[in-house]
Protein backbone atom coordinates (compact mmCIF):
# COMPACT_ATOMS: atom_id res chain seq x y z
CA UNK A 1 103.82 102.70 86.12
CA UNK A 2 100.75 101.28 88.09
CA UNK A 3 102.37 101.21 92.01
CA UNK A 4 101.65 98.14 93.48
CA UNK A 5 101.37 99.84 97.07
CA UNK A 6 98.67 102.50 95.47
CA UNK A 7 96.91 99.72 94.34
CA UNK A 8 96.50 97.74 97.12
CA UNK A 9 95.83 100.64 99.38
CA UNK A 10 92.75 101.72 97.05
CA UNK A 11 91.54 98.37 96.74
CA UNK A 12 92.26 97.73 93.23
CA UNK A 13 93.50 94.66 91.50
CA UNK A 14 97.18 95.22 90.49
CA UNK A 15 96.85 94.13 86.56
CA UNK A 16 95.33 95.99 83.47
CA UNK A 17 91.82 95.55 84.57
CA UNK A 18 92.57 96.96 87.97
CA UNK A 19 94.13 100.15 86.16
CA UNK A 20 91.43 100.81 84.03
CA UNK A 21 89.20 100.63 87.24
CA UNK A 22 91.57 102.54 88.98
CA UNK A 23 91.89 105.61 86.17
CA UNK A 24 88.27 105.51 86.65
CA UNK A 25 87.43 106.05 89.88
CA UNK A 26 90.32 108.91 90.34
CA UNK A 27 88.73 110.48 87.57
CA UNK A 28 85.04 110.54 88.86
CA UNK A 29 86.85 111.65 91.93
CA UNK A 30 88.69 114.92 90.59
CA UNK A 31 85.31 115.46 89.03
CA UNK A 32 83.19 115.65 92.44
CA UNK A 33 85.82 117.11 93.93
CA UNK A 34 85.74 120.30 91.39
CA UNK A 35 82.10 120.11 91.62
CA UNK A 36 81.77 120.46 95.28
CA UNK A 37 84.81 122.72 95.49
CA UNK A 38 82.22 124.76 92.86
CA UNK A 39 79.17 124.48 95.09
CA UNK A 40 80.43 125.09 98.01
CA UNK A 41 82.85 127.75 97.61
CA UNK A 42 82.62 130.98 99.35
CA UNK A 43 85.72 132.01 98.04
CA UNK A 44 87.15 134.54 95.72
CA UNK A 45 89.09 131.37 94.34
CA UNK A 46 86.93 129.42 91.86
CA UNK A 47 89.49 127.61 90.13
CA UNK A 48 90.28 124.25 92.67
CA UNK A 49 93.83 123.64 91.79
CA UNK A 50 94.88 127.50 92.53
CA UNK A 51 92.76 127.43 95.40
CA UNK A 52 94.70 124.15 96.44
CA UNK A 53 97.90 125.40 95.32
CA UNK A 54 97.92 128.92 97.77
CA UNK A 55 95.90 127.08 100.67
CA UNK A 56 98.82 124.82 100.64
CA UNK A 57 101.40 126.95 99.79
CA UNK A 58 103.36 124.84 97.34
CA UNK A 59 106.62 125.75 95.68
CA UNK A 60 105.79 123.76 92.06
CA UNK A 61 101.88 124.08 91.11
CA UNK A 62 100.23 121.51 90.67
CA UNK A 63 97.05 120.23 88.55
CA UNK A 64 94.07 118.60 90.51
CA UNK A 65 95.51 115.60 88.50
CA UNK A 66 98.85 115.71 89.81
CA UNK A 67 97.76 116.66 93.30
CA UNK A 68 95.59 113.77 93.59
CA UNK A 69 98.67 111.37 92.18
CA UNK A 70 101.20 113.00 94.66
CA UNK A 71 98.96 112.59 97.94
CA UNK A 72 98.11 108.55 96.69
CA UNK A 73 101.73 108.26 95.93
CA UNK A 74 102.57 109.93 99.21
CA UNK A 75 99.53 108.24 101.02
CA UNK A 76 100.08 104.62 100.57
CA UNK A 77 103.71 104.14 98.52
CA UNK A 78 105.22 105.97 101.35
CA UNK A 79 103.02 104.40 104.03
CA UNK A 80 101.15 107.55 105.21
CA UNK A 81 104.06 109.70 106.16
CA UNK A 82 102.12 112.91 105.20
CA UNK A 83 104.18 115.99 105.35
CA UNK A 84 102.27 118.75 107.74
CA UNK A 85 101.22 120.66 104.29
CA UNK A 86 98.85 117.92 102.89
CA UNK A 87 97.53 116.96 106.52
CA UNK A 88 95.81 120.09 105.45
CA UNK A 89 95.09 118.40 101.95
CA UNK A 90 93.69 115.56 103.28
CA UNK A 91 91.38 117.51 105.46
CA UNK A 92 90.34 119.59 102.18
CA UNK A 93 90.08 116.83 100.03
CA UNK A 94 87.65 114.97 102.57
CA UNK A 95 85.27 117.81 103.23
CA UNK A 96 85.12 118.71 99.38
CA UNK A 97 84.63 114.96 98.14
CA UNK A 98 80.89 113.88 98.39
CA UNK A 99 79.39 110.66 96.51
């Protein structure tokens, strides 16, 4: 299931080891993301995925997870052909992330 485009778009090796790595850094990423989203909020929202889920007014809710697999799979397997919605997403995702 590991997408070869994903991979390569990330910078990760496309075998096992690569995965691993890859699992890895998307998790440490959904965790700073929440974090920030948590520090930074001055909304009445303090859960991230609703928050991401009404800001972007999608039809099938998604998980910070999931949103984060749809926008790489979106991002790089389709070659960047972002749908207006998570133009927005990226935006959020960018200002909430912070190393």
């Amino acid at each position: 299931m590991w997408d070869m485009k994903i991979a390569k778009g990330l910078g990760f090796e496309h075998s096992k080891e690569g995965y691993i790595k890859f699992l890895q850094e998307m998790q440490k990423y959904a965790k700073n993301v929440d974090k920030t989203y948590r520090m930074k909020t001055q909304c009445s929202e303090k859960n991230i995925e609703t928050f991401l889920n009404k800001k972007l007014g999608l039809k099938i809710k998604y998980t910070l997870t999931k949103f984060i697999d749809e926008y790489n799979w979106i991002r790089y397997t389709k070659e960047g052909k972002l749908p207006t919605e998570w133009n927005k997403a990226e935006e959020l995702l960018k200002e909430l992330y912070c190393e």
